[in-house]
PDB file of N, CA and C in Angstrom:
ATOM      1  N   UNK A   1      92.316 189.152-128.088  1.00  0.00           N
ATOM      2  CA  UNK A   1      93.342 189.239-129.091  1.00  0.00           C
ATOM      3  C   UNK A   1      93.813 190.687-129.205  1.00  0.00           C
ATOM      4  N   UNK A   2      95.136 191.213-129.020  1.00  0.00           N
ATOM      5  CA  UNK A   2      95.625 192.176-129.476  1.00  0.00           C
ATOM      6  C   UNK A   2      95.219 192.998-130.459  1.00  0.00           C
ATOM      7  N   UNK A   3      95.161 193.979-130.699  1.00  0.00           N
ATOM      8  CA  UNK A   3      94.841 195.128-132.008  1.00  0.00           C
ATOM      9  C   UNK A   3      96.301 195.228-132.385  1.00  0.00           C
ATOM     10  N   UNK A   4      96.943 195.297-131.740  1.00  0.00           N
ATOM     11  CA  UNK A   4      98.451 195.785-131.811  1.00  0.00           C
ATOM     12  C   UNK A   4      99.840 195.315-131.493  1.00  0.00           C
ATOM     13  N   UNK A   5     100.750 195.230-132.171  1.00  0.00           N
ATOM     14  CA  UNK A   5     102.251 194.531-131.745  1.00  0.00           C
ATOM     15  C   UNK A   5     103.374 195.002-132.173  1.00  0.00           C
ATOM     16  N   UNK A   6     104.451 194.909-131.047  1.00  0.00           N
ATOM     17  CA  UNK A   6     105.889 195.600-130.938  1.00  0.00           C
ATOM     18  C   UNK A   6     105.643 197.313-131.435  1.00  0.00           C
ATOM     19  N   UNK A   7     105.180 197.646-129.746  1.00  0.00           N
ATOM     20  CA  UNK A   7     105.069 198.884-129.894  1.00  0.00           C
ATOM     21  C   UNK A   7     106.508 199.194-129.978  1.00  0.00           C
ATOM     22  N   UNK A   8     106.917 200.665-130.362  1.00  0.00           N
ATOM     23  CA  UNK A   8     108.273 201.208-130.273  1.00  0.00           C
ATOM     24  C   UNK A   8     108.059 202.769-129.864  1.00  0.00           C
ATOM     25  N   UNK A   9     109.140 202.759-129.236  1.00  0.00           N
ATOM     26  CA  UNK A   9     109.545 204.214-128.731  1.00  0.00           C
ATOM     27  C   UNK A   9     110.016 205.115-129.649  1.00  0.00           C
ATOM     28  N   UNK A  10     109.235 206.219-130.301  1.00  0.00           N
ATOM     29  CA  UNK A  10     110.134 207.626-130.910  1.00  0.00           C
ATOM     30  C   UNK A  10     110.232 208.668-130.181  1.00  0.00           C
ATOM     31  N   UNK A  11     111.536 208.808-130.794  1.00  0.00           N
ATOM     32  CA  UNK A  11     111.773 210.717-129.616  1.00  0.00           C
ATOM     33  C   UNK A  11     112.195 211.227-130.982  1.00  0.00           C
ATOM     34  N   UNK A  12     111.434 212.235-130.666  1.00  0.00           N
ATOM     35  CA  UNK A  12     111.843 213.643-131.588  1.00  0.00           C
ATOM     36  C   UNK A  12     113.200 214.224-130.841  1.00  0.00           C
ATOM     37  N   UNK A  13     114.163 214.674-131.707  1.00  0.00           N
ATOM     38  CA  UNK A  13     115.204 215.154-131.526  1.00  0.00           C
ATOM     39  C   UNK A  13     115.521 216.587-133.107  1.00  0.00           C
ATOM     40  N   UNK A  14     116.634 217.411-132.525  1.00  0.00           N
ATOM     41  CA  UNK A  14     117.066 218.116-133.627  1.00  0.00           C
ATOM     42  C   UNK A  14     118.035 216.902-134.525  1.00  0.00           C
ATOM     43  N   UNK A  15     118.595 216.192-133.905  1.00  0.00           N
ATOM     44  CA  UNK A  15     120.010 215.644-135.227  1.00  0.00           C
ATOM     45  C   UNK A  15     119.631 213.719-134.592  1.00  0.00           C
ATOM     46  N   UNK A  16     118.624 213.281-135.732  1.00  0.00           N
ATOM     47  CA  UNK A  16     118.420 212.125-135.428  1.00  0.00           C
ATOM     48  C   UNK A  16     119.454 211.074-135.412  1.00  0.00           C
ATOM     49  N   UNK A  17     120.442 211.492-136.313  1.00  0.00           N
ATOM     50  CA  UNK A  17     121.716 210.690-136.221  1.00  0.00           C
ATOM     51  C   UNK A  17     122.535 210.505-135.151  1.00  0.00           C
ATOM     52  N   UNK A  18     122.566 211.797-134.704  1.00  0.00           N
ATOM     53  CA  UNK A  18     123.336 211.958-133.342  1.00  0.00           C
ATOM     54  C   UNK A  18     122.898 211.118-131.948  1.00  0.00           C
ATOM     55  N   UNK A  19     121.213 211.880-131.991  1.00  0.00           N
ATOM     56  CA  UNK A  19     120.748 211.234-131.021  1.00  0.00           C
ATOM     57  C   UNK A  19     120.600 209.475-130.440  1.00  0.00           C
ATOM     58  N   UNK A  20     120.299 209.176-132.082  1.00  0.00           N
ATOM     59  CA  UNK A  20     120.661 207.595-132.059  1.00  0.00           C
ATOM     60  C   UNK A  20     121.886 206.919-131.576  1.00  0.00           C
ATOM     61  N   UNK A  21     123.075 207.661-132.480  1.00  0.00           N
ATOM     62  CA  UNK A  21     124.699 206.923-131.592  1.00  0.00           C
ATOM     63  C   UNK A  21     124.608 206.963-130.161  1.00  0.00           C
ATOM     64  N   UNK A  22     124.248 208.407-129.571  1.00  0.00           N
ATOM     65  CA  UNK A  22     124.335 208.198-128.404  1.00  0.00           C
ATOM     66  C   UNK A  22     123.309 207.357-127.526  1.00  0.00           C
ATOM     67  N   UNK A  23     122.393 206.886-128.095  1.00  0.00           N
ATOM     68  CA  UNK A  23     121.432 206.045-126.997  1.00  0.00           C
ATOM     69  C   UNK A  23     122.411 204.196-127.171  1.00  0.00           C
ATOM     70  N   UNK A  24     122.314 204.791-128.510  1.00  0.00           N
ATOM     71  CA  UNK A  24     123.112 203.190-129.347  1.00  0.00           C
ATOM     72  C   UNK A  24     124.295 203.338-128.323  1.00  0.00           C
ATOM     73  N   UNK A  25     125.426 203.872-128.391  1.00  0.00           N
ATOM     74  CA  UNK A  25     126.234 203.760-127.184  1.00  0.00           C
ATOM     75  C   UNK A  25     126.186 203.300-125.946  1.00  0.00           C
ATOM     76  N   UNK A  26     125.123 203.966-125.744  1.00  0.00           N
ATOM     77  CA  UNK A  26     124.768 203.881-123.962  1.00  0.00           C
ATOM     78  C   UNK A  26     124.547 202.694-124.003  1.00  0.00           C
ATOM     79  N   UNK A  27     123.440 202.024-124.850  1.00  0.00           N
ATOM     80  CA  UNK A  27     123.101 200.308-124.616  1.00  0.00           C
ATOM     81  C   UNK A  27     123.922 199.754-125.622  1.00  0.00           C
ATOM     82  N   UNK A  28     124.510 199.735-125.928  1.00  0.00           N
ATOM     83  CA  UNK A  28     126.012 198.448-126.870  1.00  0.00           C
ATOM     84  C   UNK A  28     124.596 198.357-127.732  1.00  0.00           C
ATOM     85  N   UNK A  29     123.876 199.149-128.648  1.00  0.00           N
ATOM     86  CA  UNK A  29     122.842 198.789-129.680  1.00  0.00           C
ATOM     87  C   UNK A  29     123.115 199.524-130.814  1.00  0.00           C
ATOM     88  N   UNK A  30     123.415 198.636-132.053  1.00  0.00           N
ATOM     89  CA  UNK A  30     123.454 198.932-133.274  1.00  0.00           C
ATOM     90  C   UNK A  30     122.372 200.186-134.010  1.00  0.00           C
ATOM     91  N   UNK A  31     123.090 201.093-134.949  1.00  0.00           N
ATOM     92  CA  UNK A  31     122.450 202.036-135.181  1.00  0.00           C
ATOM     93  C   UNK A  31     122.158 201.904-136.638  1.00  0.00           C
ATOM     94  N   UNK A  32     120.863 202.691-137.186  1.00  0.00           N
ATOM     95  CA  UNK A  32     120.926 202.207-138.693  1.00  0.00           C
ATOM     96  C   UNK A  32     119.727 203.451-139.121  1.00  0.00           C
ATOM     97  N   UNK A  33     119.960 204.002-140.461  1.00  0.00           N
ATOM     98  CA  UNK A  33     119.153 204.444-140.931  1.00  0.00           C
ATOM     99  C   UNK A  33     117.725 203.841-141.336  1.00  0.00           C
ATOM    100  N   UNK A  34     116.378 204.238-141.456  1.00  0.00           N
ATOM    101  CA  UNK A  34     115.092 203.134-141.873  1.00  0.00           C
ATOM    102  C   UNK A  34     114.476 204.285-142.479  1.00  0.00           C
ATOM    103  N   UNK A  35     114.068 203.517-143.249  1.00  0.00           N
ATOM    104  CA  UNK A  35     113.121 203.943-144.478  1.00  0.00           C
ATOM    105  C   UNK A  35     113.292 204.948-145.379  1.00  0.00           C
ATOM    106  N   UNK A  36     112.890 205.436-146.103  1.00  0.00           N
ATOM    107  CA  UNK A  36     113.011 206.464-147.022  1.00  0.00           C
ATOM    108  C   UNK A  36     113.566 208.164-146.571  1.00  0.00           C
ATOM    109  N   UNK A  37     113.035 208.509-145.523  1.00  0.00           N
ATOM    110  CA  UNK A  37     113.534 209.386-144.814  1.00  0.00           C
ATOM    111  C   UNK A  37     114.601 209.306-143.960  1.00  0.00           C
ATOM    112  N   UNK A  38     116.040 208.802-144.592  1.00  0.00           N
ATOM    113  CA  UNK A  38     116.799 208.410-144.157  1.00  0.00           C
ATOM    114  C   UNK A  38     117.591 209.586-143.148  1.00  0.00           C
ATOM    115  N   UNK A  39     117.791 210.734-143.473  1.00  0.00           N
ATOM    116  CA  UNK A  39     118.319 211.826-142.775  1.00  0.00           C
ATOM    117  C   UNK A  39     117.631 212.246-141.622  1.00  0.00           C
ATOM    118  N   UNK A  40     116.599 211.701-141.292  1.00  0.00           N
ATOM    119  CA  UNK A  40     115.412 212.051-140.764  1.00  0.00           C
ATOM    120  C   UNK A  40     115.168 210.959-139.452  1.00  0.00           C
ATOM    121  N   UNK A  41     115.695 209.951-139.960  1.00  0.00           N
ATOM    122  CA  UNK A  41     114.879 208.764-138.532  1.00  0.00           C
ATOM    123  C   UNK A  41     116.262 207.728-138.721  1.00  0.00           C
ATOM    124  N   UNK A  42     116.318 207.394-137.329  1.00  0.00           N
ATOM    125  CA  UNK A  42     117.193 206.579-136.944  1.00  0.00           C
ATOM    126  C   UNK A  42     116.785 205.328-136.315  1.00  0.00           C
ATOM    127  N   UNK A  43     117.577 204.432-135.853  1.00  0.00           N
ATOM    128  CA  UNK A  43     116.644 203.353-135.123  1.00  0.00           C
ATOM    129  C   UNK A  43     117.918 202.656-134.380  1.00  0.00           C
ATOM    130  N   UNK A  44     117.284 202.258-133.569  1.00  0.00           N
ATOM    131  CA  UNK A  44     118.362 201.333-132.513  1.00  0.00           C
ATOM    132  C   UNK A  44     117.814 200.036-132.166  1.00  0.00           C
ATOM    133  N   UNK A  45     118.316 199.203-132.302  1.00  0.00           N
ATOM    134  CA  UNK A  45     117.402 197.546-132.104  1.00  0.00           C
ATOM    135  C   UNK A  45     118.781 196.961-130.831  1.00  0.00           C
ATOM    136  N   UNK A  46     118.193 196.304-129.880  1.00  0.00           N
ATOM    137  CA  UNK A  46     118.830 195.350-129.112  1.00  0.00           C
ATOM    138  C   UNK A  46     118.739 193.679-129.730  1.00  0.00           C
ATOM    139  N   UNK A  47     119.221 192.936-128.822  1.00  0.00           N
ATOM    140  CA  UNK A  47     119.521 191.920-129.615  1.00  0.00           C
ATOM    141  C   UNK A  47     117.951 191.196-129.552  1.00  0.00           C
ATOM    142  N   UNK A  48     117.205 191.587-128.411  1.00  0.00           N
ATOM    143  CA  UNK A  48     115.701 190.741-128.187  1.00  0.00           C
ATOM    144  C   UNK A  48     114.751 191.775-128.727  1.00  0.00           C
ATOM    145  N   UNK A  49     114.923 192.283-130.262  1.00  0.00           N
ATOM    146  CA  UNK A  49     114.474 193.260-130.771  1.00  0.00           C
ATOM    147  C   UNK A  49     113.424 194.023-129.884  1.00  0.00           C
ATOM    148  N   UNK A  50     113.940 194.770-128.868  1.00  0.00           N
ATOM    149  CA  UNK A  50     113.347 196.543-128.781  1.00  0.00           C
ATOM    150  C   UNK A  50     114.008 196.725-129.797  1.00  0.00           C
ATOM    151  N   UNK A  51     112.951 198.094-129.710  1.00  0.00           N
ATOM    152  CA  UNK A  51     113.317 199.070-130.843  1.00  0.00           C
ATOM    153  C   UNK A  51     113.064 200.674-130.387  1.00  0.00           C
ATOM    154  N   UNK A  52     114.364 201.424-130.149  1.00  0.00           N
ATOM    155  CA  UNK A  52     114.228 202.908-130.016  1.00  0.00           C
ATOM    156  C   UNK A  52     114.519 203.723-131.234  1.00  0.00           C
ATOM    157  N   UNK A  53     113.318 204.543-131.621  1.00  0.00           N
ATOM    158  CA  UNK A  53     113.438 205.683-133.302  1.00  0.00           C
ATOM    159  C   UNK A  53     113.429 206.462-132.636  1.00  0.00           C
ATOM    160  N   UNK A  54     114.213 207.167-133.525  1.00  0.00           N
ATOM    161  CA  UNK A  54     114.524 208.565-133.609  1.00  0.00           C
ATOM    162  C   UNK A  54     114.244 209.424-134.744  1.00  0.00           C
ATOM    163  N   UNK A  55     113.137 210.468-134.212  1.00  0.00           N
ATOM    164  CA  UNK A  55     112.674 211.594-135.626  1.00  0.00           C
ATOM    165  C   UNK A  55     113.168 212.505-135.761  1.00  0.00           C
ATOM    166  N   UNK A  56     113.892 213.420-136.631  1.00  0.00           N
ATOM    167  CA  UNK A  56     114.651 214.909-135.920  1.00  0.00           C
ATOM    168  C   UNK A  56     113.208 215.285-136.830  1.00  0.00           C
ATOM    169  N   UNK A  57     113.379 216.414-136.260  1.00  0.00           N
ATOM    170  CA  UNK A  57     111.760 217.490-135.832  1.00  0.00           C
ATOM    171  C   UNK A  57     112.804 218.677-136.303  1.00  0.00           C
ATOM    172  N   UNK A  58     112.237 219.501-137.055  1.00  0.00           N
ATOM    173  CA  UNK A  58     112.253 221.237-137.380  1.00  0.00           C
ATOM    174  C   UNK A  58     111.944 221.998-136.089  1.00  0.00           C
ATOM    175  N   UNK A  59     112.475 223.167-135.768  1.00  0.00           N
ATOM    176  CA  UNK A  59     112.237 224.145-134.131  1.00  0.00           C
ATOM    177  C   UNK A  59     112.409 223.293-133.231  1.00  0.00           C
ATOM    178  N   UNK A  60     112.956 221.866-132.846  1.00  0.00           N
ATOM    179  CA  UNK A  60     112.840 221.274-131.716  1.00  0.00           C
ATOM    180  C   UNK A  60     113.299 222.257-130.711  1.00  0.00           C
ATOM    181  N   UNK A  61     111.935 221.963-129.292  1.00  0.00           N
ATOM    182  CA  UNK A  61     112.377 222.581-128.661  1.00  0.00           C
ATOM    183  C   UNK A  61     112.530 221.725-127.175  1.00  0.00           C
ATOM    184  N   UNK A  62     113.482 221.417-126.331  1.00  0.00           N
ATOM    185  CA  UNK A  62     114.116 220.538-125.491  1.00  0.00           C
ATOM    186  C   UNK A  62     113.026 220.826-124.493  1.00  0.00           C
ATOM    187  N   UNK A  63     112.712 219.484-123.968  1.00  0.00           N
ATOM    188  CA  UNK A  63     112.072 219.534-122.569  1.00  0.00           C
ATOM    189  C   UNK A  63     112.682 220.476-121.390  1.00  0.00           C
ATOM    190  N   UNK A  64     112.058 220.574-120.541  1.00  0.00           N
ATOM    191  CA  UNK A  64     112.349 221.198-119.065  1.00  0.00           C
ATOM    192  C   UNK A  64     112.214 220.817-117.538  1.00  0.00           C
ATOM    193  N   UNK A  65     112.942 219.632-117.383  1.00  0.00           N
ATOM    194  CA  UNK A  65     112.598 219.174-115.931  1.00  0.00           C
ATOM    195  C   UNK A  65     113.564 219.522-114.573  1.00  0.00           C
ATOM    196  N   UNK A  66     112.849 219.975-114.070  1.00  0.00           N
ATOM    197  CA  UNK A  66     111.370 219.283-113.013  1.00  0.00           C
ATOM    198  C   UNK A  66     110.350 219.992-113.900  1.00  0.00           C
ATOM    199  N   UNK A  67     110.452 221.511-114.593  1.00  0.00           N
ATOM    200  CA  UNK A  67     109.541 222.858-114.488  1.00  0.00           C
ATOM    201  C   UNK A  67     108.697 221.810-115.569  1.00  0.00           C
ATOM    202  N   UNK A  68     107.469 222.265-115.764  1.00  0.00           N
ATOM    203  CA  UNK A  68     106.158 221.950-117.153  1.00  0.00           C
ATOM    204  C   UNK A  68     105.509 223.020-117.809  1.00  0.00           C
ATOM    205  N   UNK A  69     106.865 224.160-118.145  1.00  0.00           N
ATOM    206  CA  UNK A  69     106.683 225.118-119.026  1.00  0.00           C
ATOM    207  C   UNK A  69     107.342 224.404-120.486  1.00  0.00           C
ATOM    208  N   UNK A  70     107.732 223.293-120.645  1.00  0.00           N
ATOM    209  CA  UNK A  70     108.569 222.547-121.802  1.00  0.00           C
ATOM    210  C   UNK A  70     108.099 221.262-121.169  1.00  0.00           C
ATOM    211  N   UNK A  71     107.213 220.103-120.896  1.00  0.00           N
ATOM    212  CA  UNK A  71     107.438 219.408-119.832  1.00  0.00           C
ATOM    213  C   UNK A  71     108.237 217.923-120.808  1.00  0.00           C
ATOM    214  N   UNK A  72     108.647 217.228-120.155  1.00  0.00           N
ATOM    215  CA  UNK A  72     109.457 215.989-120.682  1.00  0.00           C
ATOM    216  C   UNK A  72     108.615 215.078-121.392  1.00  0.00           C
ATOM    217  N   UNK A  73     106.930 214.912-121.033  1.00  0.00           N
ATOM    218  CA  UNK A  73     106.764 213.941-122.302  1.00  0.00           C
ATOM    219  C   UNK A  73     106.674 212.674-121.974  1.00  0.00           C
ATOM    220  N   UNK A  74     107.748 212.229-121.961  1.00  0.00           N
ATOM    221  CA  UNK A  74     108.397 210.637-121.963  1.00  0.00           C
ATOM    222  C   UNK A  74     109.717 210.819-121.315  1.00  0.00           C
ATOM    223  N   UNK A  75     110.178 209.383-120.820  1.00  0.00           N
ATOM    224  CA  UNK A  75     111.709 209.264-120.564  1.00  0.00           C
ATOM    225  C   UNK A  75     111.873 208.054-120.248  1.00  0.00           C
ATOM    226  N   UNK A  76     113.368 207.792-120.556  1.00  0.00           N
ATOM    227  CA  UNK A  76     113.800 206.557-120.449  1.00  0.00           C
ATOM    228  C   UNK A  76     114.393 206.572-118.978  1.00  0.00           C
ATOM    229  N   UNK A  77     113.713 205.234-118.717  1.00  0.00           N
ATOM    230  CA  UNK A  77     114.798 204.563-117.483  1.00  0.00           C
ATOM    231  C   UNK A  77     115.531 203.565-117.984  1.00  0.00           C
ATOM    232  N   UNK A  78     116.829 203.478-117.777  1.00  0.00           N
ATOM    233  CA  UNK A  78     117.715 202.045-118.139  1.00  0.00           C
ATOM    234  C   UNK A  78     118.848 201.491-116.754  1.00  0.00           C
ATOM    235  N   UNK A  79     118.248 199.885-117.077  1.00  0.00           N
ATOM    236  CA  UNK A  79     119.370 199.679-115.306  1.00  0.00           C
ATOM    237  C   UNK A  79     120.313 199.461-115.857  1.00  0.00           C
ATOM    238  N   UNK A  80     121.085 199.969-114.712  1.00  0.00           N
ATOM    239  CA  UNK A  80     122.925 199.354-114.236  1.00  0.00           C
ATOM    240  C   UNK A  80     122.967 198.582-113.112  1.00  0.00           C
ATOM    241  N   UNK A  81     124.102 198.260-113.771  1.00  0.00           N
ATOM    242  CA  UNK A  81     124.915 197.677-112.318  1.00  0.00           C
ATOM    243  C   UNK A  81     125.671 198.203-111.617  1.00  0.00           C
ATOM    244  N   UNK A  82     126.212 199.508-111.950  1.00  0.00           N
ATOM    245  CA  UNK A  82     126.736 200.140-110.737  1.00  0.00           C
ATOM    246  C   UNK A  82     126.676 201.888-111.526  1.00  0.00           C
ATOM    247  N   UNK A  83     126.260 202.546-110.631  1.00  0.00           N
ATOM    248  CA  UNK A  83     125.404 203.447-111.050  1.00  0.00           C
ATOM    249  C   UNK A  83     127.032 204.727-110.742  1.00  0.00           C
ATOM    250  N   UNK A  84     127.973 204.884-110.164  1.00  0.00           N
ATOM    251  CA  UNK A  84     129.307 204.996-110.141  1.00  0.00           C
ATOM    252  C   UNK A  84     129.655 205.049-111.727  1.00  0.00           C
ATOM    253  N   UNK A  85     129.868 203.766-111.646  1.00  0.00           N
ATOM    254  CA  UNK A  85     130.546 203.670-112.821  1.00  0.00           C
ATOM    255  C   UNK A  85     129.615 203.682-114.203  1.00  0.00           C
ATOM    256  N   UNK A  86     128.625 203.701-114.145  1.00  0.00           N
ATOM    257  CA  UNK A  86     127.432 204.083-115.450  1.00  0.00           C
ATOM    258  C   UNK A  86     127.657 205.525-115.482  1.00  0.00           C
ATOM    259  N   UNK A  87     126.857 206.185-114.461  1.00  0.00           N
ATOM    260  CA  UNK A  87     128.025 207.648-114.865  1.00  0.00           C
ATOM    261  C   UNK A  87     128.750 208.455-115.191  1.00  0.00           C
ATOM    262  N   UNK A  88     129.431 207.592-114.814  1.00  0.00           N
ATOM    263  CA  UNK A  88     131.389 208.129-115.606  1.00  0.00           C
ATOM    264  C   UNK A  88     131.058 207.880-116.868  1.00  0.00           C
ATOM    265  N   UNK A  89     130.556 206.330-117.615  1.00  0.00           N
ATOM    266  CA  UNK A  89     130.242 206.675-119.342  1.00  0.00           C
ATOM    267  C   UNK A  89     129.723 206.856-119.911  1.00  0.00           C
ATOM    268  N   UNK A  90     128.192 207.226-118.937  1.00  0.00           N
ATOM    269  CA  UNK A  90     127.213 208.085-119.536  1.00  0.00           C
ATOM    270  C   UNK A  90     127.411 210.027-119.466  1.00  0.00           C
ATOM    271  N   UNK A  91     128.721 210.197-119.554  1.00  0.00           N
ATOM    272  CA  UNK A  91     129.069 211.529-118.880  1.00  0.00           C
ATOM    273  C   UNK A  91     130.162 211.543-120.254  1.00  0.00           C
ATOM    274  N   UNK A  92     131.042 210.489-120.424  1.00  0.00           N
ATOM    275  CA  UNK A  92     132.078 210.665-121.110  1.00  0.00           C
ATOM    276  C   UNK A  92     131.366 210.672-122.683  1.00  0.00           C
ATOM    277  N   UNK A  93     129.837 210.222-122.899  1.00  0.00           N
ATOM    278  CA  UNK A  93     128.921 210.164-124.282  1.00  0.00           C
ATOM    279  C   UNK A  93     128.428 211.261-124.319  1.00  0.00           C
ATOM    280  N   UNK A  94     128.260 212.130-123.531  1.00  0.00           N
ATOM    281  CA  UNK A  94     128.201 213.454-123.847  1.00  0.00           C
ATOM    282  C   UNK A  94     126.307 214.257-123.228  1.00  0.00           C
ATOM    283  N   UNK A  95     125.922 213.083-121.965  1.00  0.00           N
ATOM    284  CA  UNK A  95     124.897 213.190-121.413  1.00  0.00           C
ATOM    285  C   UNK A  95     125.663 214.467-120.256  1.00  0.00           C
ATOM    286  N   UNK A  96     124.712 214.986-119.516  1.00  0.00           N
ATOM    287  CA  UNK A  96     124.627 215.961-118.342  1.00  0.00           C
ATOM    288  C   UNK A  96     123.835 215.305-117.381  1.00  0.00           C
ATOM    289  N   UNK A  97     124.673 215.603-115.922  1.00  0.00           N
ATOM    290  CA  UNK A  97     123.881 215.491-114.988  1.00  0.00           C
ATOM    291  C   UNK A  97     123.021 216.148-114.221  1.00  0.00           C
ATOM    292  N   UNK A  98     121.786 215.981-114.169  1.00  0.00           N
ATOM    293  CA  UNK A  98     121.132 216.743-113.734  1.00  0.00           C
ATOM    294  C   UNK A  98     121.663 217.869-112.480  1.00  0.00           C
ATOM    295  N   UNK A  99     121.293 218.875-112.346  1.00  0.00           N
ATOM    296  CA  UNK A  99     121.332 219.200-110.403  1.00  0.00           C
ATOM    297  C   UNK A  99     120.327 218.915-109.470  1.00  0.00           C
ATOM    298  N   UNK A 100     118.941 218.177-110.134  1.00  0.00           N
ATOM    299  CA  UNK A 100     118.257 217.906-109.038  1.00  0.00           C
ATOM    300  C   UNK A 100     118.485 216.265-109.116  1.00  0.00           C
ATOM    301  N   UNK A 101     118.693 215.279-108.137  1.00  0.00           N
ATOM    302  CA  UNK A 101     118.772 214.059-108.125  1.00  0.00           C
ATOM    303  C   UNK A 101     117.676 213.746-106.790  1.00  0.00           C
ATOM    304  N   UNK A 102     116.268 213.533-107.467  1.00  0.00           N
ATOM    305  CA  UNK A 102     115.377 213.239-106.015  1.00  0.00           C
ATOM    306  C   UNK A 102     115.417 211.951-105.214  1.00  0.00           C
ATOM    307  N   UNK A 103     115.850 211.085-105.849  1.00  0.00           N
ATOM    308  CA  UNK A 103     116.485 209.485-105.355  1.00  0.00           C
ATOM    309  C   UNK A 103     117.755 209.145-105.357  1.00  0.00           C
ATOM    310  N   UNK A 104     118.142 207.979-104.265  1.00  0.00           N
ATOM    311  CA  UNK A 104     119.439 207.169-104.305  1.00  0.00           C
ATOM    312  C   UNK A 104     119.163 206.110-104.939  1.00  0.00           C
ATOM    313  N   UNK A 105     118.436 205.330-105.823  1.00  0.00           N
ATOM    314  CA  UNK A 105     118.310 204.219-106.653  1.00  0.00           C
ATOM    315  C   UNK A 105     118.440 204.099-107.932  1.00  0.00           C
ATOM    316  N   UNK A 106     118.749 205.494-108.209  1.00  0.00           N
ATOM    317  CA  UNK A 106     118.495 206.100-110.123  1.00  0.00           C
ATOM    318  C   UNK A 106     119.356 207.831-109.767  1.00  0.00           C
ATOM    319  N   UNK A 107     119.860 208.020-111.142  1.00  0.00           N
ATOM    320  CA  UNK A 107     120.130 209.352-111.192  1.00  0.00           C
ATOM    321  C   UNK A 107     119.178 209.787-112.717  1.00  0.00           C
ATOM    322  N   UNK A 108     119.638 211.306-112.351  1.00  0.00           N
ATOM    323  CA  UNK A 108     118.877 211.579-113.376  1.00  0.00           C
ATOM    324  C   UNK A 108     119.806 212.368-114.296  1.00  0.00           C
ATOM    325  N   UNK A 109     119.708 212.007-116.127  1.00  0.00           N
ATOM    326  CA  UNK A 109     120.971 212.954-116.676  1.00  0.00           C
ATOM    327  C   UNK A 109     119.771 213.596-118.062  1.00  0.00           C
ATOM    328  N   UNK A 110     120.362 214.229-118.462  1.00  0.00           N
ATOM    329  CA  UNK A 110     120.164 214.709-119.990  1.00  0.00           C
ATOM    330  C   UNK A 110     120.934 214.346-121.213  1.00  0.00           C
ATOM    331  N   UNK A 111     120.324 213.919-122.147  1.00  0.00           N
ATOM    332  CA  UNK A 111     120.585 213.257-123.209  1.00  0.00           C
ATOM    333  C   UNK A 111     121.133 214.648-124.020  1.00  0.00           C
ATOM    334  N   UNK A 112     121.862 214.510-125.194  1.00  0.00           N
ATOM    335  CA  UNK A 112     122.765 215.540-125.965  1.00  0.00           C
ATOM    336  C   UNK A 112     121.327 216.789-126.068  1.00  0.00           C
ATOM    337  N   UNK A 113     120.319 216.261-126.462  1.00  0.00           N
ATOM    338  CA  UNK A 113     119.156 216.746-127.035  1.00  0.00           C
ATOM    339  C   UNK A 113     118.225 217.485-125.736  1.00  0.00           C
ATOM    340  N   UNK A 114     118.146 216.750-124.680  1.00  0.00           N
ATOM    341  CA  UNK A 114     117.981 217.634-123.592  1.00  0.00           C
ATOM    342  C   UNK A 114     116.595 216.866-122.949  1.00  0.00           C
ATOM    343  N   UNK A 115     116.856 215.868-123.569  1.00  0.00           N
ATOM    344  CA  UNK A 115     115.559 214.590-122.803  1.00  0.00           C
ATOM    345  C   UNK A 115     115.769 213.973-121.422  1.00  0.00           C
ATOM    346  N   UNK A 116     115.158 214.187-120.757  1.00  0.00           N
ATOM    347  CA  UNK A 116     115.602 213.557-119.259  1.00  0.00           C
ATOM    348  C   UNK A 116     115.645 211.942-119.470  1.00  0.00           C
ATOM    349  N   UNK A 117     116.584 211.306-118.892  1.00  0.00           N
ATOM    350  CA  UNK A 117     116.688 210.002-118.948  1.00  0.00           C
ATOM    351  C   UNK A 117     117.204 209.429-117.064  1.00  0.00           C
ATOM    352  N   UNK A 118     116.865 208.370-116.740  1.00  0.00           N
ATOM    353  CA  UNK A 118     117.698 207.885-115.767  1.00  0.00           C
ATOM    354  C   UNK A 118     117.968 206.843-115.365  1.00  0.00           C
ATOM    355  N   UNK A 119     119.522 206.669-115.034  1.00  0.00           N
ATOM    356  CA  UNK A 119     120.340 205.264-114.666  1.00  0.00           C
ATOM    357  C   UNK A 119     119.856 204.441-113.440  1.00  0.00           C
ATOM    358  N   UNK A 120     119.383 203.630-113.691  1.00  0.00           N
ATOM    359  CA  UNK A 120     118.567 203.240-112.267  1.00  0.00           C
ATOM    360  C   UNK A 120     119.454 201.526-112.165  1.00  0.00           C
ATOM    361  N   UNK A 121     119.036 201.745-110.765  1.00  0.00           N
ATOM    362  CA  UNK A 121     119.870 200.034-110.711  1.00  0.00           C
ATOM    363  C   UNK A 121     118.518 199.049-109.625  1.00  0.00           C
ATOM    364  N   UNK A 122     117.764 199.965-109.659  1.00  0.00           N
ATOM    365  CA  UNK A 122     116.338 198.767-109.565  1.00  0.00           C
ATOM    366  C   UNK A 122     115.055 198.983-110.714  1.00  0.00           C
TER     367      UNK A 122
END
């Protein structure tokens, strides 16, 4: 028997609001303030409830990849279907593309906040 259920993902960010629209964007997922610390934590639910929070953190200080003088932590992979055109509107939400791209199956970008994330289509 489980100890535990519906784990969820938090990322610390500086502007939890922000960070949320833009993940909420990227996946067509509704954004919403939770709990009492409303300025503070964000949340994103899909329709087969995942759930991605968001904490903004005081001094945040942004990961650093490839280097592990800041190292990343965590990161999201999310598939597409055409990694072309995921691009273009994960670019126009206000992500960066990396300059190192070590695969052709996934790219790799940065989130507003500076979290490595990547578009993968396997």
């Amino acid at each position: 028997m489980a100890i535990a259920r519906w784990p969820n993902v938090v990322i610390d960010c500086p502007d939890a609001k922000a960070l949320a629209g833009f993940y909420g964007a990227l996946l067509d997922w509704p954004v919403k303030p939770e709990g009492n610390a409303v300025d503070h934590w964000y949340e994103i639910r899909g329709a087969e409830g995942q759930v991605i929070c968001f904490q903004q953190v005081e001094a945040y200080r942004a990961p650093e990849w490839p280097g592990q003088e800041h190292p990343q932590q965590m990161h999201l992979d999310v598939v597409v279907d055409d990694l072309d055109e995921a691009e273009a509107a994960t670019l126009a939400l206000g992500a960066t593309k990396h300059e190192l791209q070590p695969g052709t199956t996934f790219r790799v970008f940065l989130d507003p906040a500076g979290h490595p994330f990547c578009l993968c289509v396997s």
